[in-house]
PDB file of N, CA and C in Angstrom:
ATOM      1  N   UNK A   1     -99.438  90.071-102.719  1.00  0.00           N
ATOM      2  CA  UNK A   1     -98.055  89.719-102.963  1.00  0.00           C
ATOM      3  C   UNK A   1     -97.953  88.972-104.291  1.00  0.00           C
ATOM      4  N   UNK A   2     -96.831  89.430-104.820  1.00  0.00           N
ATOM      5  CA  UNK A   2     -96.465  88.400-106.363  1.00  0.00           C
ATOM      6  C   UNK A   2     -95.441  87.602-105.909  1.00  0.00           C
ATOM      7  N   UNK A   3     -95.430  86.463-106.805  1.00  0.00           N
ATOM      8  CA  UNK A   3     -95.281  84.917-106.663  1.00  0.00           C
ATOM      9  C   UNK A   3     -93.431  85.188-105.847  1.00  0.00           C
ATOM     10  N   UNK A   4     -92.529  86.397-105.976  1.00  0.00           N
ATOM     11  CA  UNK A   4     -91.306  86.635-104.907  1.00  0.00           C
ATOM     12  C   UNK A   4     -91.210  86.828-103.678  1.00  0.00           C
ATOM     13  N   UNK A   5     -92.847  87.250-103.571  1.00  0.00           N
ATOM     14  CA  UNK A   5     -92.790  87.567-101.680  1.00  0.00           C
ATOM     15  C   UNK A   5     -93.052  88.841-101.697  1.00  0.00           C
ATOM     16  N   UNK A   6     -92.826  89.848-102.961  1.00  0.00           N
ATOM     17  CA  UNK A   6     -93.002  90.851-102.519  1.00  0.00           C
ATOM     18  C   UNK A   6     -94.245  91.791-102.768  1.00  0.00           C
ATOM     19  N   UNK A   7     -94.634  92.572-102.134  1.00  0.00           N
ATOM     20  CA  UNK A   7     -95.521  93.403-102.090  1.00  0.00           C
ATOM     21  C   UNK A   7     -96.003  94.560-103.660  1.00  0.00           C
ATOM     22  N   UNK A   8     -97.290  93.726-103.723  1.00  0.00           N
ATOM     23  CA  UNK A   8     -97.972  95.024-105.550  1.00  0.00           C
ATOM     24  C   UNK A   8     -97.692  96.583-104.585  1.00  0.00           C
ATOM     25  N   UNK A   9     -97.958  97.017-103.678  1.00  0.00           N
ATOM     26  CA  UNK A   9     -98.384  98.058-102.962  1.00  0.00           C
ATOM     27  C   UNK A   9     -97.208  98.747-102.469  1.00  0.00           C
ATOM     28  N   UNK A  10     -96.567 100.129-102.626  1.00  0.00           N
ATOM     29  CA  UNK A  10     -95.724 100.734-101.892  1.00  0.00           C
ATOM     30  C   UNK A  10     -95.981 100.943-100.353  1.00  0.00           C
ATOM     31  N   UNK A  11     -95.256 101.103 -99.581  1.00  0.00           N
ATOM     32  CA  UNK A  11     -95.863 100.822 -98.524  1.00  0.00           C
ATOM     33  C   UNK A  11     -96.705 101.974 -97.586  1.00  0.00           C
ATOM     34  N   UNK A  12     -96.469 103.169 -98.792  1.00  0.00           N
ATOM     35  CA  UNK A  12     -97.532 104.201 -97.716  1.00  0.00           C
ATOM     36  C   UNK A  12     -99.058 103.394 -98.667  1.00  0.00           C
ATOM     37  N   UNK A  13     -99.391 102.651 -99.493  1.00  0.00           N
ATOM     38  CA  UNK A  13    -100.364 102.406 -99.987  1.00  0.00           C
ATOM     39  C   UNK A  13    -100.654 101.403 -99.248  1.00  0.00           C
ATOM     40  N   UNK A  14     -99.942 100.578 -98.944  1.00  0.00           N
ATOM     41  CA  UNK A  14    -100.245  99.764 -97.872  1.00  0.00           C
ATOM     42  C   UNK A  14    -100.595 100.076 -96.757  1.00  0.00           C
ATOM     43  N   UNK A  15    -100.175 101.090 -96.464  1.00  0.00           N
ATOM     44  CA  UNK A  15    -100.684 102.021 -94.780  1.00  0.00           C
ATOM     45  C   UNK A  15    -102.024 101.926 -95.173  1.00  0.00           C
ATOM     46  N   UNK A  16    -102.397 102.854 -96.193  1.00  0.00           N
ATOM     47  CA  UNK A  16    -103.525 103.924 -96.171  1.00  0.00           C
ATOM     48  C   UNK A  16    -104.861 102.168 -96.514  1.00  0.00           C
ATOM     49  N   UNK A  17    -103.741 101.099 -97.305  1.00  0.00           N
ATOM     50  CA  UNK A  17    -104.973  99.490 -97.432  1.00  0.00           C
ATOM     51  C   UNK A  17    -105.385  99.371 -95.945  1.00  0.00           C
ATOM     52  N   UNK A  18    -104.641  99.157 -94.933  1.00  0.00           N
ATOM     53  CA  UNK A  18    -104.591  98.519 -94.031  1.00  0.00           C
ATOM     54  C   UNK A  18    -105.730  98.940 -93.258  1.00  0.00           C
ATOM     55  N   UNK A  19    -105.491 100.426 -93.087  1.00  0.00           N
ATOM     56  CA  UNK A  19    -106.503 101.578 -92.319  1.00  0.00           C
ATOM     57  C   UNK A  19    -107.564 101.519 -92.748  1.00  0.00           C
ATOM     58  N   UNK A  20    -107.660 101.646 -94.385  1.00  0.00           N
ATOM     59  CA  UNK A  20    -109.506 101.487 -94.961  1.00  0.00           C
ATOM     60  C   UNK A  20    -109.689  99.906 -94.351  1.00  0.00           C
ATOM     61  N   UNK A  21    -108.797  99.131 -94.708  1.00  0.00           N
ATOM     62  CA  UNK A  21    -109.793  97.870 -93.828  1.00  0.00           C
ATOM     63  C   UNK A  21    -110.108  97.607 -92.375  1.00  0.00           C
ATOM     64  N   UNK A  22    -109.365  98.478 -91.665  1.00  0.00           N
ATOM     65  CA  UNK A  22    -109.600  98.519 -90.344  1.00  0.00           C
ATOM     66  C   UNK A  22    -111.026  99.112 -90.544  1.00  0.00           C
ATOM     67  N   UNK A  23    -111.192 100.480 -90.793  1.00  0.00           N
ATOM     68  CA  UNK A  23    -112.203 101.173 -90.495  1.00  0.00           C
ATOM     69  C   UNK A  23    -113.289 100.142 -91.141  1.00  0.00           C
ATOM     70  N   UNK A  24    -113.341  99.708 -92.243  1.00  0.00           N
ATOM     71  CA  UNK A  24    -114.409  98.720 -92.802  1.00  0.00           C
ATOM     72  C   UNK A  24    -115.059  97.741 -91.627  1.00  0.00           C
ATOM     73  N   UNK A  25    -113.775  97.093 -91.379  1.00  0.00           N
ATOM     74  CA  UNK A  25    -114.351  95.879 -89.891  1.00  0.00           C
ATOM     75  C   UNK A  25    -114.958  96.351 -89.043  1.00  0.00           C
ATOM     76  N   UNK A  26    -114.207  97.613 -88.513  1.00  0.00           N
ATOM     77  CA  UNK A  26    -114.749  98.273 -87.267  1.00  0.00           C
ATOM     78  C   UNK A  26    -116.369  98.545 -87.574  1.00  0.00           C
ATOM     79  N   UNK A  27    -116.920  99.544 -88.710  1.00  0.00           N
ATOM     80  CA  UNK A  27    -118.072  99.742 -89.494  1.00  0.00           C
ATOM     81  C   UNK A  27    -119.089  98.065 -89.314  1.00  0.00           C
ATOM     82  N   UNK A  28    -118.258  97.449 -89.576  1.00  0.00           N
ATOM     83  CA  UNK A  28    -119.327  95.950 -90.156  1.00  0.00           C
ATOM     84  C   UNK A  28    -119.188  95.452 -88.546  1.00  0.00           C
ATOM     85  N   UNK A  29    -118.641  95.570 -87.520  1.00  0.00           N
ATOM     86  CA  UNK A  29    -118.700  95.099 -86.204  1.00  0.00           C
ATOM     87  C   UNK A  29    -119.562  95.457 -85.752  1.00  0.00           C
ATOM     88  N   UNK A  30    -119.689  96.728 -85.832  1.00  0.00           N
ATOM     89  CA  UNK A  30    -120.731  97.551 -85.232  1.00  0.00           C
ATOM     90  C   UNK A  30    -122.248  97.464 -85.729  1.00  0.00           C
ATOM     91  N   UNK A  31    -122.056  97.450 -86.938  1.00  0.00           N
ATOM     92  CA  UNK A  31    -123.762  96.613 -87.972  1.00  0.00           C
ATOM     93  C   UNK A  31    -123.597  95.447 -86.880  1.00  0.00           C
ATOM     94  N   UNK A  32    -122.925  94.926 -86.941  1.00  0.00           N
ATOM     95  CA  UNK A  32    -123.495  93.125 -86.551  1.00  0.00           C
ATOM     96  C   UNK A  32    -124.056  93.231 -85.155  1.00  0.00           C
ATOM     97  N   UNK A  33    -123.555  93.717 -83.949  1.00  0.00           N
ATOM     98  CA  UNK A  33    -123.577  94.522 -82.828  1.00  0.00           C
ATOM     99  C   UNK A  33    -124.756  94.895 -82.518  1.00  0.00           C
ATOM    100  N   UNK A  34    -125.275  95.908 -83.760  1.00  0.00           N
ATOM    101  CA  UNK A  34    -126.630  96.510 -83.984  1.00  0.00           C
ATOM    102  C   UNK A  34    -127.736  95.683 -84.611  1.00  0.00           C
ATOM    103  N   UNK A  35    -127.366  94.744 -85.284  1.00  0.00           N
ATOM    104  CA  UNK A  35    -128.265  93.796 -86.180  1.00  0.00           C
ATOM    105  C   UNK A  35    -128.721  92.881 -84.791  1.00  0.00           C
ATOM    106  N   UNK A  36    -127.754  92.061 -83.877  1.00  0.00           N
ATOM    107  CA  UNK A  36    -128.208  91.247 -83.220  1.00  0.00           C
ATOM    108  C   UNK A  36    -129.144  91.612 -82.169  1.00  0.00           C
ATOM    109  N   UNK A  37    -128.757  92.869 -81.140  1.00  0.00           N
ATOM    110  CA  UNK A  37    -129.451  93.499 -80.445  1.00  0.00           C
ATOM    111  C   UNK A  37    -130.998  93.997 -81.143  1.00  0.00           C
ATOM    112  N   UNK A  38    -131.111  94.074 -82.272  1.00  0.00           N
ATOM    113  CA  UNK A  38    -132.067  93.999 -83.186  1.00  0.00           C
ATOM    114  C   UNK A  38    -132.735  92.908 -83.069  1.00  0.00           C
ATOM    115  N   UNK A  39    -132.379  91.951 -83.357  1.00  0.00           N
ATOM    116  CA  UNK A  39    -132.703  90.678 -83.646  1.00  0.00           C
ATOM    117  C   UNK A  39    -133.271  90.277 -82.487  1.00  0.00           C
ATOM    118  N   UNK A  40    -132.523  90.214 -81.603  1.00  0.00           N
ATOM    119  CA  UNK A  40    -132.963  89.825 -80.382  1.00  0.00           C
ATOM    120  C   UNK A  40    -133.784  90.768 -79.331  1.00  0.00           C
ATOM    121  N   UNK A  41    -133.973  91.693 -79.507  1.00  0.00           N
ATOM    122  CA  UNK A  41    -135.494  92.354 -78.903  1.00  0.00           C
ATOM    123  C   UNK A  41    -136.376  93.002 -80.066  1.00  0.00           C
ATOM    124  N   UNK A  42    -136.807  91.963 -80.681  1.00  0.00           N
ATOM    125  CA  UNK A  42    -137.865  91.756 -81.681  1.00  0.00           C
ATOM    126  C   UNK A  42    -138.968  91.237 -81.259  1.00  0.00           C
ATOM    127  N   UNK A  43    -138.911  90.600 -80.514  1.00  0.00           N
ATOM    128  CA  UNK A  43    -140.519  89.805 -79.932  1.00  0.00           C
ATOM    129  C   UNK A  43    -141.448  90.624 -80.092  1.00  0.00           C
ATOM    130  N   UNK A  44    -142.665  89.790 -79.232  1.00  0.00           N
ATOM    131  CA  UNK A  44    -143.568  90.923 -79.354  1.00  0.00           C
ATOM    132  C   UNK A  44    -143.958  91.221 -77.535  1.00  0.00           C
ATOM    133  N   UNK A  45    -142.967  91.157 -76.666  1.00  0.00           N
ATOM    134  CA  UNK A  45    -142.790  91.995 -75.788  1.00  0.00           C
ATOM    135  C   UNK A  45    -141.647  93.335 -75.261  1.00  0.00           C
ATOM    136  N   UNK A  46    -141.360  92.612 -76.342  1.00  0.00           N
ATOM    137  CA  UNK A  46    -140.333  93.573 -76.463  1.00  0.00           C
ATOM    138  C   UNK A  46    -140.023  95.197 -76.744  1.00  0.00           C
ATOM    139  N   UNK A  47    -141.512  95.056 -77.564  1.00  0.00           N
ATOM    140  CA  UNK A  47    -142.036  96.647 -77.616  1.00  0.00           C
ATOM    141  C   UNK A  47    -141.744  97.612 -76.952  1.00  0.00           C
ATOM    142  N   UNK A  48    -142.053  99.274 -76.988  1.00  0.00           N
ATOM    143  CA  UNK A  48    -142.042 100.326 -75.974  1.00  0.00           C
ATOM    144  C   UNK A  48    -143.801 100.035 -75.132  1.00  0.00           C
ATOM    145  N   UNK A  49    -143.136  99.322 -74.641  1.00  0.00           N
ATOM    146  CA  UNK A  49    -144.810  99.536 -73.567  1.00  0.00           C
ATOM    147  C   UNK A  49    -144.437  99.396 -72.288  1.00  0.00           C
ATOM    148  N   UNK A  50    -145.539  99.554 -72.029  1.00  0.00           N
ATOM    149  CA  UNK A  50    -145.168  99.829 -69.581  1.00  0.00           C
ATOM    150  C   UNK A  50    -144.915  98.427 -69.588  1.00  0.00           C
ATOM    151  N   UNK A  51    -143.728  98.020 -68.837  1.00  0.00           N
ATOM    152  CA  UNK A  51    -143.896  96.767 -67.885  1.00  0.00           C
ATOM    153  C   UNK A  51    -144.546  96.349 -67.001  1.00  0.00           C
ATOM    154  N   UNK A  52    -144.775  94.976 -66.495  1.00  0.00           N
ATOM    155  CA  UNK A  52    -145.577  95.306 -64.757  1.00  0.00           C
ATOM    156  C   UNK A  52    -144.704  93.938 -64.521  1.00  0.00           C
ATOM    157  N   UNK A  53    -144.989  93.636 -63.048  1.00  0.00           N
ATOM    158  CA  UNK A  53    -143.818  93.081 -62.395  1.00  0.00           C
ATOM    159  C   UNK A  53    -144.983  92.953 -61.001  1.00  0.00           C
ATOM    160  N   UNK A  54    -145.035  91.448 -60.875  1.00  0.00           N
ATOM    161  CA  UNK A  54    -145.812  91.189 -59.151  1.00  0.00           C
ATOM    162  C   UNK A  54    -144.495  90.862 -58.680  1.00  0.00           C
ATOM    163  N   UNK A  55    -144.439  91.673 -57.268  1.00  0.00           N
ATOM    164  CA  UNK A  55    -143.249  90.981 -56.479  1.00  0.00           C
ATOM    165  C   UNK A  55    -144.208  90.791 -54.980  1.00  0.00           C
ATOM    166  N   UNK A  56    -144.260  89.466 -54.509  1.00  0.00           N
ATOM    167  CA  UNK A  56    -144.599  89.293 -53.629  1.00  0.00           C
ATOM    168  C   UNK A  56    -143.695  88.355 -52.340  1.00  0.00           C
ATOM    169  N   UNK A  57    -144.461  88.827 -51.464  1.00  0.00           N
ATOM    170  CA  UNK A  57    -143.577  88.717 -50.033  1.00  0.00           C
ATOM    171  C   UNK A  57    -143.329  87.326 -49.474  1.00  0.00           C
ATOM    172  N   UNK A  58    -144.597  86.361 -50.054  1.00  0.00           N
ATOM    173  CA  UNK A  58    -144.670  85.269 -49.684  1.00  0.00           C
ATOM    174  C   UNK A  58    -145.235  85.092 -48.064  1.00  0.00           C
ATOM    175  N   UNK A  59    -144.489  83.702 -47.660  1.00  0.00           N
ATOM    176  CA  UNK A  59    -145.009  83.467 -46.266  1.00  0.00           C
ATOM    177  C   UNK A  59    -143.974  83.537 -45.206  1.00  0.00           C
ATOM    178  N   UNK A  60    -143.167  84.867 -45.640  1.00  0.00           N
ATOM    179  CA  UNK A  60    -141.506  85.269 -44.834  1.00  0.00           C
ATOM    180  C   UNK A  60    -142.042  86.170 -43.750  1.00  0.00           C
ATOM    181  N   UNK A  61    -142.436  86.373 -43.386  1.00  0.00           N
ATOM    182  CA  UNK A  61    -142.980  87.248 -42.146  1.00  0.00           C
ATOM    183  C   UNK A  61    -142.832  89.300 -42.242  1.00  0.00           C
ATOM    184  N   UNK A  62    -142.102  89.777 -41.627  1.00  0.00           N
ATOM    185  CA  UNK A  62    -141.762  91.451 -41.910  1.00  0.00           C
ATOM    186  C   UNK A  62    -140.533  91.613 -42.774  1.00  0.00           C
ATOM    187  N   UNK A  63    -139.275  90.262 -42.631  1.00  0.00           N
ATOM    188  CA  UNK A  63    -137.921  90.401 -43.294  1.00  0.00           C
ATOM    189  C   UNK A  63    -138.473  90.187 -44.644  1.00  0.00           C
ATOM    190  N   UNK A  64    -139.326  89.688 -44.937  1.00  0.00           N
ATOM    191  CA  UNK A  64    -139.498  89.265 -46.698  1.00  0.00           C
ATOM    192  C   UNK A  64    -140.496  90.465 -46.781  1.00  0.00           C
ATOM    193  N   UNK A  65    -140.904  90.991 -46.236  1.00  0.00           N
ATOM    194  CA  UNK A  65    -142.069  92.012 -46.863  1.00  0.00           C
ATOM    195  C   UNK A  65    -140.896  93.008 -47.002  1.00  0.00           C
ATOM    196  N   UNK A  66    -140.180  93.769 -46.097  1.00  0.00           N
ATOM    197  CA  UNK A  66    -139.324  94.937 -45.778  1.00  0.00           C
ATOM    198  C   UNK A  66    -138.185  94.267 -47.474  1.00  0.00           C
ATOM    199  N   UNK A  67    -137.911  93.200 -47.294  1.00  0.00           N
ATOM    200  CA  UNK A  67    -137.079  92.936 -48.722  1.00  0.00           C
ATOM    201  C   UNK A  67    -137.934  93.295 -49.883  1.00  0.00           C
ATOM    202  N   UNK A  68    -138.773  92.679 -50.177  1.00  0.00           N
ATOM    203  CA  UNK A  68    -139.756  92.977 -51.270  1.00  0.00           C
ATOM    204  C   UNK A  68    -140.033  94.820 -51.341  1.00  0.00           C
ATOM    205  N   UNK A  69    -140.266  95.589 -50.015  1.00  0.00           N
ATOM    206  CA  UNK A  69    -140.090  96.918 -50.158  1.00  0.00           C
ATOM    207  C   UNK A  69    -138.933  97.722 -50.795  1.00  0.00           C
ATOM    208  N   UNK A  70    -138.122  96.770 -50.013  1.00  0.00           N
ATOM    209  CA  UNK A  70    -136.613  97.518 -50.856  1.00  0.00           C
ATOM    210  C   UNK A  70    -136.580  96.895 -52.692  1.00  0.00           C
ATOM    211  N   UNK A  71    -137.010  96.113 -52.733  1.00  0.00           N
ATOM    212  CA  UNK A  71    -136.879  96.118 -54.268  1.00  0.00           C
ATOM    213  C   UNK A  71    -137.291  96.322 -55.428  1.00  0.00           C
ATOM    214  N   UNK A  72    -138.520  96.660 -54.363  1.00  0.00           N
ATOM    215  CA  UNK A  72    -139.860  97.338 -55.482  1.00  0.00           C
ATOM    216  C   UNK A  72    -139.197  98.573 -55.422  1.00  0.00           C
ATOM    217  N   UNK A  73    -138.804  99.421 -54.405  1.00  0.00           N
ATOM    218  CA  UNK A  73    -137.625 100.712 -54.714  1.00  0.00           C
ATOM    219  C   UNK A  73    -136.704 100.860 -55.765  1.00  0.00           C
ATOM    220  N   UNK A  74    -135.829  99.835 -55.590  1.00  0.00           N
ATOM    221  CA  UNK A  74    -134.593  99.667 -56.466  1.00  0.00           C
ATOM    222  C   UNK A  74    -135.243  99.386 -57.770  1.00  0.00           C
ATOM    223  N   UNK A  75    -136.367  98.710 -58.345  1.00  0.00           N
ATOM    224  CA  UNK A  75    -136.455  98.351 -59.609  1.00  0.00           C
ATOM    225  C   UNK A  75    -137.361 100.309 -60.069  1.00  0.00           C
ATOM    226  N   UNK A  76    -138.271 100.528 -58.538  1.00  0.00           N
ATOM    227  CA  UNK A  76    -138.719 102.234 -59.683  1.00  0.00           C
ATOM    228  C   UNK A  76    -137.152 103.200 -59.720  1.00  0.00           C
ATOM    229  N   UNK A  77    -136.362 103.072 -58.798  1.00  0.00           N
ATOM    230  CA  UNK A  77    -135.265 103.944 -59.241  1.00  0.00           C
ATOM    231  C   UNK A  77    -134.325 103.534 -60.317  1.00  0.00           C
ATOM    232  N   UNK A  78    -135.093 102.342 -60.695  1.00  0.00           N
ATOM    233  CA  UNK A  78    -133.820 102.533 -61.868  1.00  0.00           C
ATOM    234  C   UNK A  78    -134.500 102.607 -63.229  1.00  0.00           C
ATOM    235  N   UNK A  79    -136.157 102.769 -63.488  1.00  0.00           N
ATOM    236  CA  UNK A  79    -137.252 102.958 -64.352  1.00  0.00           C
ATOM    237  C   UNK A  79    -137.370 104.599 -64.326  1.00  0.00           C
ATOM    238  N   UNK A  80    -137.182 105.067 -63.092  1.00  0.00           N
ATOM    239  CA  UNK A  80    -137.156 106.785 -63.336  1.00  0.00           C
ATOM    240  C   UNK A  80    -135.723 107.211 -64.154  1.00  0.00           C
ATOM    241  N   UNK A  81    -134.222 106.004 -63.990  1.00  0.00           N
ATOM    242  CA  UNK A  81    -133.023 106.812 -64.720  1.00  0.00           C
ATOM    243  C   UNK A  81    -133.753 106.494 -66.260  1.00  0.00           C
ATOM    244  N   UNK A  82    -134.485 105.696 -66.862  1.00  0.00           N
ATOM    245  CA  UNK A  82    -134.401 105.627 -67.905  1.00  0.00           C
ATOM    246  C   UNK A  82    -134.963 106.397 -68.792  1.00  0.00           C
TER     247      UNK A  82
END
């Protein structure tokens, strides 16, 4: 804007400003998005390697073993969707 209030830009030029800066943010949201998820499984377990996982039953009798069965299930069915 010049020092009257009004607009350097006709206003389909202003459309077409508005839109390139949308798409710009949207673009640089998505880097940042991608940078952090980056960032943050960087370790060094984070790697592609096998997991392992002890799940044990403790001193719960058949209800904590039969639980521990069901979840050693639920954690391979959801290692086979991946």
């Amino acid at each position: 804007d010049n020092n009257n209030g009004q607009s350097f830009l006709d206003p389909t030029e202003r459309a077409m400003f508005q839109e390139e800066c949308l798409t710009s943010l949207e673009a640089l949201w998505e880097d940042s998005r991608r940078f952090e998820l980056e960032t943050l499984m960087s370790g060094p377990y984070d790697r592609e390697t096998t997991a392992r996982m002890v799940l044990t039953a403790g001193a719960g009798g058949t209800e904590a073993n039969d639980w521990v069965s069901d979840l050693k299930r639920m954690y391979e069915r959801h290692g086979q969707k991946m």
